[in-house]
Protein backbone atom coordinates (compact mmCIF):
# COMPACT_ATOMS: atom_id res chain seq x y z
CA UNK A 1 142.97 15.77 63.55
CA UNK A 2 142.82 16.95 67.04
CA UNK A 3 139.89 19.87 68.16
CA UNK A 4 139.54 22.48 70.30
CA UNK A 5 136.82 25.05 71.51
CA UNK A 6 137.85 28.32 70.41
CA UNK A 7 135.83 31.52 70.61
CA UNK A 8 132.48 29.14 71.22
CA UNK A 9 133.26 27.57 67.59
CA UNK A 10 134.92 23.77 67.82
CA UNK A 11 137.87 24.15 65.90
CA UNK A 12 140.18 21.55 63.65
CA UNK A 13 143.99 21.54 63.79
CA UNK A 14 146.90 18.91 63.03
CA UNK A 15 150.27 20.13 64.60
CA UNK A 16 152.61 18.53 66.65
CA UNK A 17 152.38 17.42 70.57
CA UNK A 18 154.70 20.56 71.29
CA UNK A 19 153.49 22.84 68.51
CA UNK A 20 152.55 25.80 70.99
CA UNK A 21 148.88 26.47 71.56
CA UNK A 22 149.83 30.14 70.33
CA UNK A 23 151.04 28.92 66.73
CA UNK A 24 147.83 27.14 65.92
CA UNK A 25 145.55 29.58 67.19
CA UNK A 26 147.18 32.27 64.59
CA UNK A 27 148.78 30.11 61.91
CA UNK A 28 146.36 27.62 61.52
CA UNK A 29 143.27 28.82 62.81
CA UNK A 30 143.66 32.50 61.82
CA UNK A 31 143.35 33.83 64.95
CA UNK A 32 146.22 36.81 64.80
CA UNK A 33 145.60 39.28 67.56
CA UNK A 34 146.92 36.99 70.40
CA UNK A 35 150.75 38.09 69.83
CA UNK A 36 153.95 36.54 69.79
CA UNK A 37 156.34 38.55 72.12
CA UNK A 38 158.90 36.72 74.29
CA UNK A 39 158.04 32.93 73.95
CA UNK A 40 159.00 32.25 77.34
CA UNK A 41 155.74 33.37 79.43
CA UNK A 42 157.35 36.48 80.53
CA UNK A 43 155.66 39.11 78.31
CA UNK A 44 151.72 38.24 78.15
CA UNK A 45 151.07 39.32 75.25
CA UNK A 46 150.10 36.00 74.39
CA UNK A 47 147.78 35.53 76.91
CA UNK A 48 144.32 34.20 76.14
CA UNK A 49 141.73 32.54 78.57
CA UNK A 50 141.38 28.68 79.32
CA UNK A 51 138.18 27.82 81.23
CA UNK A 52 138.32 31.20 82.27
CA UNK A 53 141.88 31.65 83.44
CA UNK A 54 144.41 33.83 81.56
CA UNK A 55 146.81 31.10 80.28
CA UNK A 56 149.97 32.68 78.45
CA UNK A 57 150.08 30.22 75.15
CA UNK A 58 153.28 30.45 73.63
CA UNK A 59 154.29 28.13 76.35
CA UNK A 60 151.52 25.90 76.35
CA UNK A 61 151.21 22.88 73.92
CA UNK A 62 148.02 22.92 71.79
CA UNK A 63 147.88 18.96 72.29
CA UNK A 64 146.98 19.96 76.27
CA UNK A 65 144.00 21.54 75.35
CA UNK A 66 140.85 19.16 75.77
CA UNK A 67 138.31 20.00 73.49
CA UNK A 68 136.05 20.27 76.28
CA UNK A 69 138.20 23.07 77.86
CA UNK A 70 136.96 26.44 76.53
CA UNK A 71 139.38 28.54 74.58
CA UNK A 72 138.86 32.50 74.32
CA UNK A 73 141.05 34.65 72.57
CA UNK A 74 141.08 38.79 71.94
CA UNK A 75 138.66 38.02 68.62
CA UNK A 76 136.13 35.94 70.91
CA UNK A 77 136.24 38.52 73.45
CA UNK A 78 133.48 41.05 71.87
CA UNK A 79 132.63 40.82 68.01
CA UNK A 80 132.84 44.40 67.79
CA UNK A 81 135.36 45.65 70.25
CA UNK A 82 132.01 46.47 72.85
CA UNK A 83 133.76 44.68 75.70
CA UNK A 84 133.75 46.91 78.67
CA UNK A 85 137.56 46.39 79.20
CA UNK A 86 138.02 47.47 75.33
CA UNK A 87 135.82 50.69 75.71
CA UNK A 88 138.14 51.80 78.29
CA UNK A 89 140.81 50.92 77.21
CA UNK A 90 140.37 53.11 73.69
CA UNK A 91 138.12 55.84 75.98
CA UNK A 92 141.44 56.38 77.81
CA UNK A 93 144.14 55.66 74.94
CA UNK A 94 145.71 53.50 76.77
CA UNK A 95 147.91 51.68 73.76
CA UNK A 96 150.76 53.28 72.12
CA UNK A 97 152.48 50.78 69.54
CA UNK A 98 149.59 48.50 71.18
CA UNK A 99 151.41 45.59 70.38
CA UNK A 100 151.30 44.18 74.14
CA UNK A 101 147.29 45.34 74.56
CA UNK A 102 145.45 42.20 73.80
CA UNK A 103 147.35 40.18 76.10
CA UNK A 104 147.09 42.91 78.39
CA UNK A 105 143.14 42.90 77.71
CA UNK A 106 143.37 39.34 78.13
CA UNK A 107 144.46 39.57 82.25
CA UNK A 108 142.59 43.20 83.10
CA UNK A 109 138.72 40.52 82.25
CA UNK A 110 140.56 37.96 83.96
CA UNK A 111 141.16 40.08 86.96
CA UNK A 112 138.12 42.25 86.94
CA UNK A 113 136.09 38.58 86.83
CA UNK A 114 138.03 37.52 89.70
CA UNK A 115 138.14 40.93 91.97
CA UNK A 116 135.20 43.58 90.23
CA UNK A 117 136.90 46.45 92.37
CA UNK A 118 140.21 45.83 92.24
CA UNK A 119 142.84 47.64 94.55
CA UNK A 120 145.99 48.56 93.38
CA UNK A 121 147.55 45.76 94.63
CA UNK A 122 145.33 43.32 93.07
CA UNK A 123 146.09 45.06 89.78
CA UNK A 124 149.72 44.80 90.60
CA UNK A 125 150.18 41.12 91.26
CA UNK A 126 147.33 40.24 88.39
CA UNK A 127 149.06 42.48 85.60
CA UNK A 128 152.21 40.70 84.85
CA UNK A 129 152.08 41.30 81.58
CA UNK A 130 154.99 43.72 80.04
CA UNK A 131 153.98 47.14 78.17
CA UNK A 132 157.40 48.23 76.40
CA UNK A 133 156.08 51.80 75.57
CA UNK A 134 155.20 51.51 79.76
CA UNK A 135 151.40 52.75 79.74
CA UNK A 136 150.72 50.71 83.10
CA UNK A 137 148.95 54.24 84.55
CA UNK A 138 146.51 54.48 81.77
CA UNK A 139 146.49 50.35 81.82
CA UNK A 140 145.56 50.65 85.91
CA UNK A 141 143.17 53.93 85.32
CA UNK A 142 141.77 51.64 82.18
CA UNK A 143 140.99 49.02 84.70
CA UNK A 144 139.80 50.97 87.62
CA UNK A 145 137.33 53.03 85.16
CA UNK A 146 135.73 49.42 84.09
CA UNK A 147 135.38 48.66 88.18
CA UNK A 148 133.57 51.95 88.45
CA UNK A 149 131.15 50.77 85.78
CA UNK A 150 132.63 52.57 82.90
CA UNK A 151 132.47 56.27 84.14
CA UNK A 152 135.63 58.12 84.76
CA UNK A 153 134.15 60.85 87.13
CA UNK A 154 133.29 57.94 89.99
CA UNK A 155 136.51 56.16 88.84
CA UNK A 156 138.04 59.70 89.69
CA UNK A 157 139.99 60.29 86.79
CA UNK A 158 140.08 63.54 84.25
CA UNK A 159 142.67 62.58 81.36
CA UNK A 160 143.10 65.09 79.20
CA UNK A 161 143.73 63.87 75.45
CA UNK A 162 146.16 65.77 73.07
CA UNK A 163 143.29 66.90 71.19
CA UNK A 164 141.82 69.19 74.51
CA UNK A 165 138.85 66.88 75.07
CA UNK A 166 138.69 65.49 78.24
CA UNK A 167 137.70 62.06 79.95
């Protein structure tokens, strides 16, 4: 049995030495919001963090993974969905299907850890991940509202929701 540090917990798993990290994580472990979308590295929306950097696991073996290297997925991220990056991201709707949006989650901590006032650029070349329904305004607006510490008047935004209310 082979272990690795998941969400702060050290984990059990028996795979193979080219079982991807992304398999054991949801099959085995039970871990099912990191998402299975291209299984090439292209899409993101497998992306979790290693030791802090946002690692796209479909590609990566699990058998890579040192225990001692920490592990954080979507689930470990906030227990109740109180992550800055989350309350934006549902304050400004920002997922349609939502499919892509943990992944996408994933890179916006990564970058705002990295670069906590982001230009566009730096959004640009961080956020590779790919949004089929194409909500990369609301995903860079999402982003720039969490740089801004959370408010959307300093972030200078006003969305306007389908309901009338206003953010």
């Amino acid at each position: 049995m082979a272990t690795l540090n998941v969400n702060g917990s050290m984990r059990e798993f028996e795979a193979e030495d080219d079982t991807p990290l992304l398999w054991v994580l949801r099959e085995q472990l039970g871990l099912t919001g990191t998402k299975y979308g291209c299984g090439v590295a292209q899409c993101g929306a497998c992306t979790v963090h290693i030791d802090g950097v946002p690692t796209r696991s479909c590609v990566r073996p699990a058998a890579t993974v040192k225990a001692t290297e920490k592990i954080v997925t979507i689930e470990g991220l906030s227990p109740n969905g109180s992550h800055p990056v989350q309350k934006a991201w549902a304050a400004l709707d920002v997922p349609q299907c939502g499919y892509c949006q943990s992944g996408m989650i994933m890179a916006a901590v990564a970058l705002l850890k990295t670069k906590p006032n982001p230009s566009d650029q730096d959004i640009d070349t961080a956020m590779t991940n790919i949004c089929r329904c194409g909500t990369y305004n609301r995903i860079r607006a999402a982003i720039k509202v969490v740089a801004k510490g959370g408010d959307t008047k300093r972030a200078g935004l006003s969305i306007t929701h389908v309901d009338g209310s206003t953010t």
